[in-house]
PDB file of N, CA and C in Angstrom:
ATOM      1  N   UNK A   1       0.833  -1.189   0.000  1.00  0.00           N
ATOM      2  CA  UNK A   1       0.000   0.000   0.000  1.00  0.00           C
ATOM      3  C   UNK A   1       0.874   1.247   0.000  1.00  0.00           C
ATOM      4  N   UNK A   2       0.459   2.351  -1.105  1.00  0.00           N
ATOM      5  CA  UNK A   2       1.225   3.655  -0.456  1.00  0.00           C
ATOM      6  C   UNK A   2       0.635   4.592  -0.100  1.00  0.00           C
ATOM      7  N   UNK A   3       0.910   5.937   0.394  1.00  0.00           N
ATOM      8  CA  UNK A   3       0.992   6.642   0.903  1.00  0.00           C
ATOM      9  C   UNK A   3      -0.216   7.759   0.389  1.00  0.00           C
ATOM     10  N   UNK A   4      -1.049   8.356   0.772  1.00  0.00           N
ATOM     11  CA  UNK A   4      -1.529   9.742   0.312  1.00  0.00           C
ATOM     12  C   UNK A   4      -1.237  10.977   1.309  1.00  0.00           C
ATOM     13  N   UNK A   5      -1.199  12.310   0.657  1.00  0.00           N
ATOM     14  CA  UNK A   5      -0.922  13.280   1.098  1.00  0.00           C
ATOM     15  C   UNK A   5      -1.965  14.221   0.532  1.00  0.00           C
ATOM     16  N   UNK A   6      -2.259  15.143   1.330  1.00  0.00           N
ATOM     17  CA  UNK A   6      -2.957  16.093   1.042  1.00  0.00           C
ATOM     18  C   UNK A   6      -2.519  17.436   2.002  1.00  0.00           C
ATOM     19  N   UNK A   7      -2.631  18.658   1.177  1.00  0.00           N
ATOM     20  CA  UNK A   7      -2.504  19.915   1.873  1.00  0.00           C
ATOM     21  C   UNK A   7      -3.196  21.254   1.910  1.00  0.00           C
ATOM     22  N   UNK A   8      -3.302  21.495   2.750  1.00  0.00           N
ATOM     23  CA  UNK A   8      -4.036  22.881   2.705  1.00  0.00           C
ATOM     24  C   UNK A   8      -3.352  23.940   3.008  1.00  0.00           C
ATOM     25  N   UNK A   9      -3.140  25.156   2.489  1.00  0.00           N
ATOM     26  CA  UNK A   9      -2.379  25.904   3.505  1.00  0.00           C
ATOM     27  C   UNK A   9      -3.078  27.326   4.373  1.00  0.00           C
ATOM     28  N   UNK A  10      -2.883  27.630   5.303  1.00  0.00           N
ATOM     29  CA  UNK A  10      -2.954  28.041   6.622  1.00  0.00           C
ATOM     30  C   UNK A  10      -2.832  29.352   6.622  1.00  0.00           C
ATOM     31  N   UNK A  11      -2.571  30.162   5.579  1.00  0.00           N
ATOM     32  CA  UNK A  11      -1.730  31.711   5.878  1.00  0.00           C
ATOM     33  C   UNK A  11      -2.272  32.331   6.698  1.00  0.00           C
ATOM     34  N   UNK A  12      -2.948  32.575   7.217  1.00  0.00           N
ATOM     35  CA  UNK A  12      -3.803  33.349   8.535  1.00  0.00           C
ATOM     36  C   UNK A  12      -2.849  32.959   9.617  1.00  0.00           C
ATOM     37  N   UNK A  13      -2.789  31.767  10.157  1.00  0.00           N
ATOM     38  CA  UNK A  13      -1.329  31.093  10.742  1.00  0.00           C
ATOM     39  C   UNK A  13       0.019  31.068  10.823  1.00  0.00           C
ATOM     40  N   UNK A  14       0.095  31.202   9.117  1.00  0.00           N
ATOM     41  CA  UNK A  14       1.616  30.391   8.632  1.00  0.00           C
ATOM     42  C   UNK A  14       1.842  29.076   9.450  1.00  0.00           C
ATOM     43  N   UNK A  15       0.653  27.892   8.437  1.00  0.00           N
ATOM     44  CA  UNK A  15       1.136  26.912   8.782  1.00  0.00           C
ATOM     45  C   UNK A  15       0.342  26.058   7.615  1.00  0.00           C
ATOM     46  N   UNK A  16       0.696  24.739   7.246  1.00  0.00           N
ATOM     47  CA  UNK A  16       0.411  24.235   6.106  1.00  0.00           C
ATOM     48  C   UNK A  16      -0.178  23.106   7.071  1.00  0.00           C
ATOM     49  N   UNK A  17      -1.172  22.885   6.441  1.00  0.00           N
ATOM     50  CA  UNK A  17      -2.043  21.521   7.404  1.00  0.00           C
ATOM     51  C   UNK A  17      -2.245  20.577   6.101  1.00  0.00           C
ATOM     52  N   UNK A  18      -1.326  19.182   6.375  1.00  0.00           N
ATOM     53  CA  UNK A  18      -0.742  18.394   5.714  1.00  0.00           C
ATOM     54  C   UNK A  18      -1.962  17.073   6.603  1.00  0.00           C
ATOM     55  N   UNK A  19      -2.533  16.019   5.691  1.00  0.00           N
ATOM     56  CA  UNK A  19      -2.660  15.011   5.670  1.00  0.00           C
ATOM     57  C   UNK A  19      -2.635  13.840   5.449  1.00  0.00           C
ATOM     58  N   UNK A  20      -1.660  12.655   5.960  1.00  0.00           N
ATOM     59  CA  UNK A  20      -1.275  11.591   5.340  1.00  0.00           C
ATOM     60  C   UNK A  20      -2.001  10.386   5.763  1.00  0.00           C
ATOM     61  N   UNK A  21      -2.548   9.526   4.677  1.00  0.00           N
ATOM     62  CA  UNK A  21      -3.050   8.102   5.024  1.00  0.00           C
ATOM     63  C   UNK A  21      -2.504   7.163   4.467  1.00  0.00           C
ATOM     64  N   UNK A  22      -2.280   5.844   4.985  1.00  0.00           N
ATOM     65  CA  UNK A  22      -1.473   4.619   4.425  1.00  0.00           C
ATOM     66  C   UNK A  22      -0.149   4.629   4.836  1.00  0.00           C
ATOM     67  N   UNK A  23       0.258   3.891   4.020  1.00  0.00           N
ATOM     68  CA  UNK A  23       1.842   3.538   4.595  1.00  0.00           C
ATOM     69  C   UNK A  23       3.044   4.268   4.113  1.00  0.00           C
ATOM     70  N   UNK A  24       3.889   4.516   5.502  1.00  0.00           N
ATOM     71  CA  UNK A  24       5.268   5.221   4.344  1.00  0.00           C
ATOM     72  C   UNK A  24       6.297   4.228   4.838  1.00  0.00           C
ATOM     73  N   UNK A  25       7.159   3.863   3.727  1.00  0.00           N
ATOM     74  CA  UNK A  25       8.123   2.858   4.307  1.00  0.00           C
ATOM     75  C   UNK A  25       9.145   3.380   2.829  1.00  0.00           C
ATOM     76  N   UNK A  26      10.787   2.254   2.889  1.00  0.00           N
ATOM     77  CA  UNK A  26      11.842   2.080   2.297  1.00  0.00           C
ATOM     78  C   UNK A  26      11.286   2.394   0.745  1.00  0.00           C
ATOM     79  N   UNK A  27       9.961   2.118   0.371  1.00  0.00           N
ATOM     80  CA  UNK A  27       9.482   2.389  -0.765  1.00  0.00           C
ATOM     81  C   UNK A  27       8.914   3.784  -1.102  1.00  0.00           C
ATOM     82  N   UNK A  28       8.672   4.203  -0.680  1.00  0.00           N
ATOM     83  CA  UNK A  28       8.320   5.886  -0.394  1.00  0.00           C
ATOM     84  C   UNK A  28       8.656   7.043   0.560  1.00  0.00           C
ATOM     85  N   UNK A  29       9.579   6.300   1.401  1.00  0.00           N
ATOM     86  CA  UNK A  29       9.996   7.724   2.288  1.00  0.00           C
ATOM     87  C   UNK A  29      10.382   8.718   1.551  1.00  0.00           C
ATOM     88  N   UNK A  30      11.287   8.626   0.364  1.00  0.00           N
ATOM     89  CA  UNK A  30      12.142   9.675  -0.130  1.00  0.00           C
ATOM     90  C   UNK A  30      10.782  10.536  -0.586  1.00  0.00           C
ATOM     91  N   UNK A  31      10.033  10.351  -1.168  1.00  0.00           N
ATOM     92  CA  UNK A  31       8.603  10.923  -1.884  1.00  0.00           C
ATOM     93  C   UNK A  31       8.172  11.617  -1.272  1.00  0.00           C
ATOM     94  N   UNK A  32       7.735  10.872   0.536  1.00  0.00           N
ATOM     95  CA  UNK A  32       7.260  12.226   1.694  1.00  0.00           C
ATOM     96  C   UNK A  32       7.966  13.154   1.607  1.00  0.00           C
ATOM     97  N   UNK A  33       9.532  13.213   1.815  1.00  0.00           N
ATOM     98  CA  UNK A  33      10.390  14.090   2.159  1.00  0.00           C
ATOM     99  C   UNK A  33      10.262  15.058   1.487  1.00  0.00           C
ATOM    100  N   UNK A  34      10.265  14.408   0.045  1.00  0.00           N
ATOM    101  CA  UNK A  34      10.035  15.690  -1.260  1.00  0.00           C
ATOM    102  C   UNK A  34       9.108  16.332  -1.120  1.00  0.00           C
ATOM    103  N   UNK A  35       8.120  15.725  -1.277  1.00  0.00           N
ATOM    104  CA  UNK A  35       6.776  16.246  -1.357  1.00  0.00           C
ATOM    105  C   UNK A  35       6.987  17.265  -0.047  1.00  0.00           C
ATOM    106  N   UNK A  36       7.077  17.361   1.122  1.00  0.00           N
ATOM    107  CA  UNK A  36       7.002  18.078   2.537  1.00  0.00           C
ATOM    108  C   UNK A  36       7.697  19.082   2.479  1.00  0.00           C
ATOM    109  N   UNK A  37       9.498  19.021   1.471  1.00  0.00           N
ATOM    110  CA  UNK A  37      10.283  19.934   1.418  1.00  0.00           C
ATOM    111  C   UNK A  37       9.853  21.340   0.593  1.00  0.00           C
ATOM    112  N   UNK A  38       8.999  20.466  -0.685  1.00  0.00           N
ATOM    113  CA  UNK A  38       8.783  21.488  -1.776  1.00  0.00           C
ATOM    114  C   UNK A  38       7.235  22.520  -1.332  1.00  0.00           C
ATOM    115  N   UNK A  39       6.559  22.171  -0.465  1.00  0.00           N
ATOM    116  CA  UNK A  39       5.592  22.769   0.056  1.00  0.00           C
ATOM    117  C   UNK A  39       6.535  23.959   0.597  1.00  0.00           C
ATOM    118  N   UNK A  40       7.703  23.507   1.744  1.00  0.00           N
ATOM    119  CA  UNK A  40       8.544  24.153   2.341  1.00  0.00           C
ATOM    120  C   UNK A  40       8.939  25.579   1.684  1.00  0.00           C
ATOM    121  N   UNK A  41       9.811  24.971   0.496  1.00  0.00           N
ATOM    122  CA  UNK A  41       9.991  26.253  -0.414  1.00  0.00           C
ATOM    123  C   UNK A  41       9.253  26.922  -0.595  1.00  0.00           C
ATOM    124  N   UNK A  42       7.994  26.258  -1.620  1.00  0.00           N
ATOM    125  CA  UNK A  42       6.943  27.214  -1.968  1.00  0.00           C
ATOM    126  C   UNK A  42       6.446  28.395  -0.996  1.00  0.00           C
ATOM    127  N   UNK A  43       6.641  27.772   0.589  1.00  0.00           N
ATOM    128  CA  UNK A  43       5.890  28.692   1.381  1.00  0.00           C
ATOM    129  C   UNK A  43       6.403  28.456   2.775  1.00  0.00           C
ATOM    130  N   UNK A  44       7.278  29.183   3.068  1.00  0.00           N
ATOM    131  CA  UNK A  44       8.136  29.017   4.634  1.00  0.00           C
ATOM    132  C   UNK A  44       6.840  28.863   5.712  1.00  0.00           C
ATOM    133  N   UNK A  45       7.034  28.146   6.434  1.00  0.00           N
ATOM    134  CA  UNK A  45       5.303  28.182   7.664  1.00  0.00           C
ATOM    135  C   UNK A  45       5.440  26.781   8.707  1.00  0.00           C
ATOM    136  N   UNK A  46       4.829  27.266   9.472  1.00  0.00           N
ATOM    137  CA  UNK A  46       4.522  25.907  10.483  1.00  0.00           C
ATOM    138  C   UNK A  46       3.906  24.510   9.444  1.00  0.00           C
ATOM    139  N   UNK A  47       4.049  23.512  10.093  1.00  0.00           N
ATOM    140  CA  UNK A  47       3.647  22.436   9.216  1.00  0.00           C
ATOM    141  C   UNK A  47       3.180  21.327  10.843  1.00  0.00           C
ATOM    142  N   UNK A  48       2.174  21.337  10.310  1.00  0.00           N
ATOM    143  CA  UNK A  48       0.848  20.237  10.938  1.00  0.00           C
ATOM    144  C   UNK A  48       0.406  19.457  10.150  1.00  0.00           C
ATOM    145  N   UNK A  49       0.644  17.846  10.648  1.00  0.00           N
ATOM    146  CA  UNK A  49       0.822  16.810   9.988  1.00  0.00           C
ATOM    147  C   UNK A  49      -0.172  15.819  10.580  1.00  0.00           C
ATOM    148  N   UNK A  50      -1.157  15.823  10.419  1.00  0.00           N
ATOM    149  CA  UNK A  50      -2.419  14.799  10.285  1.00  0.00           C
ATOM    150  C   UNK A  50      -1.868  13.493  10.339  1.00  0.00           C
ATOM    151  N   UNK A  51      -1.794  12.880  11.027  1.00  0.00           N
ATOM    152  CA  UNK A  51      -1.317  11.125  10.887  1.00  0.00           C
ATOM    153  C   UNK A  51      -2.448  10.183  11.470  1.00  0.00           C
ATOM    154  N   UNK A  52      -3.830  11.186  11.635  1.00  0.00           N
ATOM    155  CA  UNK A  52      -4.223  10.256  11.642  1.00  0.00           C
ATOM    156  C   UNK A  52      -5.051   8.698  10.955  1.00  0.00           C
ATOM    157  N   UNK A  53      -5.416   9.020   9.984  1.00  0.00           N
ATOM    158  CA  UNK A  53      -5.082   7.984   8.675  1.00  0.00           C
ATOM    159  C   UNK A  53      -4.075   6.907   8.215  1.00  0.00           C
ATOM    160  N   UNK A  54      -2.860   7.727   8.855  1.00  0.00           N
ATOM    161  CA  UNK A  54      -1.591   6.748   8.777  1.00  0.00           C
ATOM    162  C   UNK A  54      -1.709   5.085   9.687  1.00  0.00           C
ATOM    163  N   UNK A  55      -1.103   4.468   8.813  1.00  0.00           N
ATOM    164  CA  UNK A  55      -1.339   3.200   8.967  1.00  0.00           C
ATOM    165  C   UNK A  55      -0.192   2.316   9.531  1.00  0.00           C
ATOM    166  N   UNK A  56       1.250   2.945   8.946  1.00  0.00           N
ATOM    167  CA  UNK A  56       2.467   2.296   9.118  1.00  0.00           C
ATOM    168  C   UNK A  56       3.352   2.975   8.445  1.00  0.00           C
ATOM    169  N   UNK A  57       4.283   3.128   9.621  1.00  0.00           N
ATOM    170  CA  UNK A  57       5.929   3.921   9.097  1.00  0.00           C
ATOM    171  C   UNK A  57       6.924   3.017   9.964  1.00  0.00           C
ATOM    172  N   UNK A  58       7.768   3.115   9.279  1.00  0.00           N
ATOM    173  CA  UNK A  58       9.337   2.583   9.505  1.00  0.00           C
ATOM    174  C   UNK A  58      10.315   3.380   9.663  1.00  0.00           C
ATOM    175  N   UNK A  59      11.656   3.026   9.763  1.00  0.00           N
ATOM    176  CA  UNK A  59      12.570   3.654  10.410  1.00  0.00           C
ATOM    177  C   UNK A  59      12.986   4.976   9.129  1.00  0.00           C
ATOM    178  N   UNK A  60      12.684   4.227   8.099  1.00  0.00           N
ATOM    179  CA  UNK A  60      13.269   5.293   6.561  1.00  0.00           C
ATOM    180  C   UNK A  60      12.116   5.958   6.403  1.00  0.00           C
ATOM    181  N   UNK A  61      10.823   5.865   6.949  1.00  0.00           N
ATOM    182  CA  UNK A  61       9.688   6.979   7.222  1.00  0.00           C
ATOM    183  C   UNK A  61      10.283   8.262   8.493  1.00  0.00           C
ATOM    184  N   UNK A  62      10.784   7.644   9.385  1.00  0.00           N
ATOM    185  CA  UNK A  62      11.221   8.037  10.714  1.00  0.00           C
ATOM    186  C   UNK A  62      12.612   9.421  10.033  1.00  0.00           C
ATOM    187  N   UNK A  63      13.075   8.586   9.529  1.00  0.00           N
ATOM    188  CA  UNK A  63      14.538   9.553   8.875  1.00  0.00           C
ATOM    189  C   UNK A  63      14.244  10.461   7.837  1.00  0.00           C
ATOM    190  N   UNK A  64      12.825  10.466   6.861  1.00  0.00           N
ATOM    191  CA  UNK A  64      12.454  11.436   6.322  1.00  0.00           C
ATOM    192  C   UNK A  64      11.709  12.050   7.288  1.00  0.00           C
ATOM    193  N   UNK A  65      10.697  12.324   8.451  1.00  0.00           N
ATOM    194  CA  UNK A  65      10.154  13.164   9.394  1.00  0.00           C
ATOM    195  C   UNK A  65      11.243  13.877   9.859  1.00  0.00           C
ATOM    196  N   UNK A  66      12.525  12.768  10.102  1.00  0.00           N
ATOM    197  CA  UNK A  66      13.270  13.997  10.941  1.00  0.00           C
ATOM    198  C   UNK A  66      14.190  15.156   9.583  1.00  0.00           C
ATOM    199  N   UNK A  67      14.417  14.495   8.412  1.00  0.00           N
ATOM    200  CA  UNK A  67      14.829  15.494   7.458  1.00  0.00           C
ATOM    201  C   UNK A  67      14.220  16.428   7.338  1.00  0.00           C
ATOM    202  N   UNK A  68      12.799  16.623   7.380  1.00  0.00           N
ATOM    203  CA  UNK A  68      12.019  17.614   7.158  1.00  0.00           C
ATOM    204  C   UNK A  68      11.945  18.482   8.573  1.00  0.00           C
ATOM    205  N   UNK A  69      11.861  18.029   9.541  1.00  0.00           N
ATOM    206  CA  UNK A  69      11.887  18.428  11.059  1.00  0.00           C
ATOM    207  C   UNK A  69      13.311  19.623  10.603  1.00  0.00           C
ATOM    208  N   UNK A  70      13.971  19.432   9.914  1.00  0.00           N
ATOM    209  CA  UNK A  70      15.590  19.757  10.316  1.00  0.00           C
ATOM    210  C   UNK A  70      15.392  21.481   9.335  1.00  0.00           C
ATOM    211  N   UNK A  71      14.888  21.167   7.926  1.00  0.00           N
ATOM    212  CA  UNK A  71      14.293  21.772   7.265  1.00  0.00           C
ATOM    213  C   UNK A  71      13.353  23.398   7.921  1.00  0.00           C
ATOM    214  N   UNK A  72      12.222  22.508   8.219  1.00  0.00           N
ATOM    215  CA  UNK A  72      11.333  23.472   9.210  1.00  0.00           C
ATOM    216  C   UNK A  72      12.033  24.407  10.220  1.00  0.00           C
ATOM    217  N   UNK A  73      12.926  23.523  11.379  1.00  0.00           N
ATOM    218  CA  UNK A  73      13.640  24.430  12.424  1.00  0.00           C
ATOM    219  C   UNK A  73      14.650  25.597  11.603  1.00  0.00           C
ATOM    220  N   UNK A  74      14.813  25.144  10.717  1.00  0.00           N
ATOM    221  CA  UNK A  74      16.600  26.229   9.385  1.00  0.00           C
ATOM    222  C   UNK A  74      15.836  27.330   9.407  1.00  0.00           C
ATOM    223  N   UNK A  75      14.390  27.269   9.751  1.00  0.00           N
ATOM    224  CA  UNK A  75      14.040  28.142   8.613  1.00  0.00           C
ATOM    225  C   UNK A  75      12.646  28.746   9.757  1.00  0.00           C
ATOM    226  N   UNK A  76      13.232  28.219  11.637  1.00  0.00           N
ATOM    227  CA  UNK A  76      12.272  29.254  12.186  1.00  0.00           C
ATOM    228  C   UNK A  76      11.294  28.540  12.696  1.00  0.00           C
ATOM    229  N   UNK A  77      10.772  27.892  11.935  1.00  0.00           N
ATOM    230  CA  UNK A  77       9.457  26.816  12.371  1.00  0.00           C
ATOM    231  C   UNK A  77       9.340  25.795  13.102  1.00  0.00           C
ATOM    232  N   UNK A  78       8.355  25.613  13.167  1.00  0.00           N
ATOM    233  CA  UNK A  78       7.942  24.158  14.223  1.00  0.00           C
ATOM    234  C   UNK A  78       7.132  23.298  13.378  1.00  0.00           C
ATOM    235  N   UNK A  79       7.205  22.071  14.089  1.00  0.00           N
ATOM    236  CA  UNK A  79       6.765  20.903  12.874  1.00  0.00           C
ATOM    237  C   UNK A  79       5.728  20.255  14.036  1.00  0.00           C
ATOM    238  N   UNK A  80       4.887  20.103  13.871  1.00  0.00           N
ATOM    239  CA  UNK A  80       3.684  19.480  14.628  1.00  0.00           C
ATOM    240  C   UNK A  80       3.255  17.865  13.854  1.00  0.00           C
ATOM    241  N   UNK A  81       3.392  16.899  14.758  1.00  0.00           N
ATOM    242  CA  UNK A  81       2.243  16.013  14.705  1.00  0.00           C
ATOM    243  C   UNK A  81       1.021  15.417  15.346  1.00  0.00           C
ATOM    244  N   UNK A  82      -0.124  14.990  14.543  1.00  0.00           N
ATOM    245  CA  UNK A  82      -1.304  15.497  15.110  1.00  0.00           C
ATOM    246  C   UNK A  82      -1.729  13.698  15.056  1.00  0.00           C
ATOM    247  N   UNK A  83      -2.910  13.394  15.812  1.00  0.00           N
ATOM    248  CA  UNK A  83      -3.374  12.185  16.083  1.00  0.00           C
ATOM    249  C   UNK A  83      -2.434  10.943  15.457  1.00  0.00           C
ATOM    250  N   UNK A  84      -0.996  10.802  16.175  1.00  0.00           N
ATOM    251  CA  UNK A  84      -0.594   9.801  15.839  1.00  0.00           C
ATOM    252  C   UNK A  84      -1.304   8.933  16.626  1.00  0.00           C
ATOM    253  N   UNK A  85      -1.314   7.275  15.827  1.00  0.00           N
ATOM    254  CA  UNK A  85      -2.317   5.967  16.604  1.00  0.00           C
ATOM    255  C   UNK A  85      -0.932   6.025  17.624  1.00  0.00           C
ATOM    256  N   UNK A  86      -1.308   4.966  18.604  1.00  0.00           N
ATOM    257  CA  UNK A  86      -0.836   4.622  20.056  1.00  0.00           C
ATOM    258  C   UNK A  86       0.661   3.534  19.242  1.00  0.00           C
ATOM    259  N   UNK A  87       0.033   2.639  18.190  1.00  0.00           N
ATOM    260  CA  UNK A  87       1.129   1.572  17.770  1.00  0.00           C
ATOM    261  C   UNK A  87       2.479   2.481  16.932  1.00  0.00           C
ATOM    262  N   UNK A  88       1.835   4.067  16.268  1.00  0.00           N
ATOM    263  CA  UNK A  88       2.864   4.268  15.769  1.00  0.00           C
ATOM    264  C   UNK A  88       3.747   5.192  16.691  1.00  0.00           C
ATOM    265  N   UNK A  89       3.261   5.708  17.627  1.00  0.00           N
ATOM    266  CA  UNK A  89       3.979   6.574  18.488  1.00  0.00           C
ATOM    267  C   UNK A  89       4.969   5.856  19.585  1.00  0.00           C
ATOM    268  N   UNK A  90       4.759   4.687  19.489  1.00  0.00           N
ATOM    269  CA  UNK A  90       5.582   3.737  20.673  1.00  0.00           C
ATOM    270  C   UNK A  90       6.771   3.679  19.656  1.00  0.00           C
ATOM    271  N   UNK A  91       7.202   3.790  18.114  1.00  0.00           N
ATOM    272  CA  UNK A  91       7.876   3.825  17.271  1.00  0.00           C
ATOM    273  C   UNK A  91       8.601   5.294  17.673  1.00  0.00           C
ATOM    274  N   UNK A  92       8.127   5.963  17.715  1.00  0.00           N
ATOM    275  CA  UNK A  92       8.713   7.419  18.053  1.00  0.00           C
ATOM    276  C   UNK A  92       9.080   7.062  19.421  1.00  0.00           C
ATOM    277  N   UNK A  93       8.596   6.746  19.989  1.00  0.00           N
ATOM    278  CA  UNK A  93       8.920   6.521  21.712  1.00  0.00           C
ATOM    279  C   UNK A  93      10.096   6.190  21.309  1.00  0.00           C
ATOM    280  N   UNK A  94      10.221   5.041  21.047  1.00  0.00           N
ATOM    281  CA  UNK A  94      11.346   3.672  21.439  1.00  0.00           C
ATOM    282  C   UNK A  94      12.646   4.061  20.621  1.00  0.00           C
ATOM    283  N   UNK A  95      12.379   5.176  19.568  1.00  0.00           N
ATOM    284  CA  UNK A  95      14.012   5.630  18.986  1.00  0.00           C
ATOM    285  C   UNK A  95      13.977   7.007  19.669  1.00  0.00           C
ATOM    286  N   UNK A  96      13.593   7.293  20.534  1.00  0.00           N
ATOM    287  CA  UNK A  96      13.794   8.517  21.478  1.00  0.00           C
ATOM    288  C   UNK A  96      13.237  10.121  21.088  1.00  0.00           C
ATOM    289  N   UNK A  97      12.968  10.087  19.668  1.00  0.00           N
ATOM    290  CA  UNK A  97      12.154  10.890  18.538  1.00  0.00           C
ATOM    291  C   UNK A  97      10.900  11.932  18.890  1.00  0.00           C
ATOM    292  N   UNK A  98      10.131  10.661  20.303  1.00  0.00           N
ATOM    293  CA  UNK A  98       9.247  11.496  21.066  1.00  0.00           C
ATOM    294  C   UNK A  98       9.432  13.008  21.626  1.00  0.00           C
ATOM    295  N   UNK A  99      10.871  13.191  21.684  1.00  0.00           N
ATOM    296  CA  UNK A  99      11.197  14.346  22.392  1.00  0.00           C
ATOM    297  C   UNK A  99      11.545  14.964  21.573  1.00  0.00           C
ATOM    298  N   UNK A 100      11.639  14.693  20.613  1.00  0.00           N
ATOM    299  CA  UNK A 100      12.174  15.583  19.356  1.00  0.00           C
ATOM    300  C   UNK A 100      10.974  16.441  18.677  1.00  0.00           C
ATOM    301  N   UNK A 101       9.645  16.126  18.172  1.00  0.00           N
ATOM    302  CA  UNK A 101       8.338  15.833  17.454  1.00  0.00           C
ATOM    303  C   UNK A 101       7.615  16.828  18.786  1.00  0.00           C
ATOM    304  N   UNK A 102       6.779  17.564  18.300  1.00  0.00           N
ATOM    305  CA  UNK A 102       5.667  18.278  19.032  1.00  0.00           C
ATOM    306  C   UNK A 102       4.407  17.251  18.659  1.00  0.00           C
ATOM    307  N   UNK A 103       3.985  16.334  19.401  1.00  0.00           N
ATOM    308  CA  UNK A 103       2.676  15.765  18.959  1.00  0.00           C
ATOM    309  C   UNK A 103       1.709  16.008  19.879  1.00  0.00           C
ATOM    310  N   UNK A 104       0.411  16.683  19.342  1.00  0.00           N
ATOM    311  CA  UNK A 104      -0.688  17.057  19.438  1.00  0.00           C
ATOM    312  C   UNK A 104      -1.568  15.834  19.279  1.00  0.00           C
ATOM    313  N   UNK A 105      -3.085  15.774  20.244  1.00  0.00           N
ATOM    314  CA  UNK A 105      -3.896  14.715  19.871  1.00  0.00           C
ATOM    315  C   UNK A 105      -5.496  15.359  20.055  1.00  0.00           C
ATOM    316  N   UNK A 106      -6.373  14.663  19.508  1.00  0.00           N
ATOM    317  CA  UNK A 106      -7.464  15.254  19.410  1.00  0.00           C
ATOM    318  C   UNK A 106      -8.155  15.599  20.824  1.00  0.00           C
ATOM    319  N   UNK A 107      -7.672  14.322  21.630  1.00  0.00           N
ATOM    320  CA  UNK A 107      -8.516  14.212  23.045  1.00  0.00           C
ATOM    321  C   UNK A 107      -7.061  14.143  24.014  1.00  0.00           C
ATOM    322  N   UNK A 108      -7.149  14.468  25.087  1.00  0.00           N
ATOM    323  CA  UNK A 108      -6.112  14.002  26.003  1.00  0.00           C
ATOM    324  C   UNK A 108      -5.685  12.768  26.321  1.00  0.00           C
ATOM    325  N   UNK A 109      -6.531  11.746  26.187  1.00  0.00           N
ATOM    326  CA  UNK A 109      -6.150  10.486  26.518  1.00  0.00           C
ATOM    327  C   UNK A 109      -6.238   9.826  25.171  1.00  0.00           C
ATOM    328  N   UNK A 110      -5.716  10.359  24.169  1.00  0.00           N
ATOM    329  CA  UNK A 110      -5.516   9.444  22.449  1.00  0.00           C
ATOM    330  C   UNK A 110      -4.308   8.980  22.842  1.00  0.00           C
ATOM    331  N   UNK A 111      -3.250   9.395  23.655  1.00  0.00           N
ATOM    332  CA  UNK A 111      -2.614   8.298  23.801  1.00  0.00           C
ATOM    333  C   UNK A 111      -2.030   7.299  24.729  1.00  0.00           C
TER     334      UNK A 111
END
């Protein structure tokens, strides 16, 4: 399965509200990255990232979030993620990433 993305952008904010469903893995990480960077250019801004749709990421999903994370901070910003599930955030937990990532959830106890 791959990946969809969708974006809206925010200018009232300066922030691009990004939505991804399905899977990102060794077969499409590089694609997120792009896709996330070139929004970047087009339009310097906060970036809020919808995961909740997302289904499954891996470690080469993990290493494009933080490329783009690296991106966002160059340039001022903050990178938000929003309703990650409980199975993919123990992934962020467990490579220490949690502390890295601003994640937001719909309810207080989503996770």
């Amino acid at each position: 399965m791959d990946f969809q993305l969708s974006y809206t952008p925010d200018m009232e904010n300066e922030r691009w509200n990004v939505k991804l469903s399905g899977e990102i893995d060794i077969f499409n990480s590089a694609q997120l990255k792009t896709q996330l960077t070139e929004l970047l250019a087009e339009r310097n801004a906060h970036l809020y990232v919808d995961c909740k749709a997302l289904e499954f990421i891996d470690s080469t999903a993990l290493g494009a979030l933080v490329g783009v994370l690296k991106t966002v901070k160059e340039n001022g910003r903050e990178m938000h993620l929003l309703n990650v599930r409980p199975n993919l955030f123990k992934l962020f937990r467990l490579t220490n990433l949690d502390d890295v990532f601003i994640f937001e959830e719909e309810s207080a106890d989503a996770k």
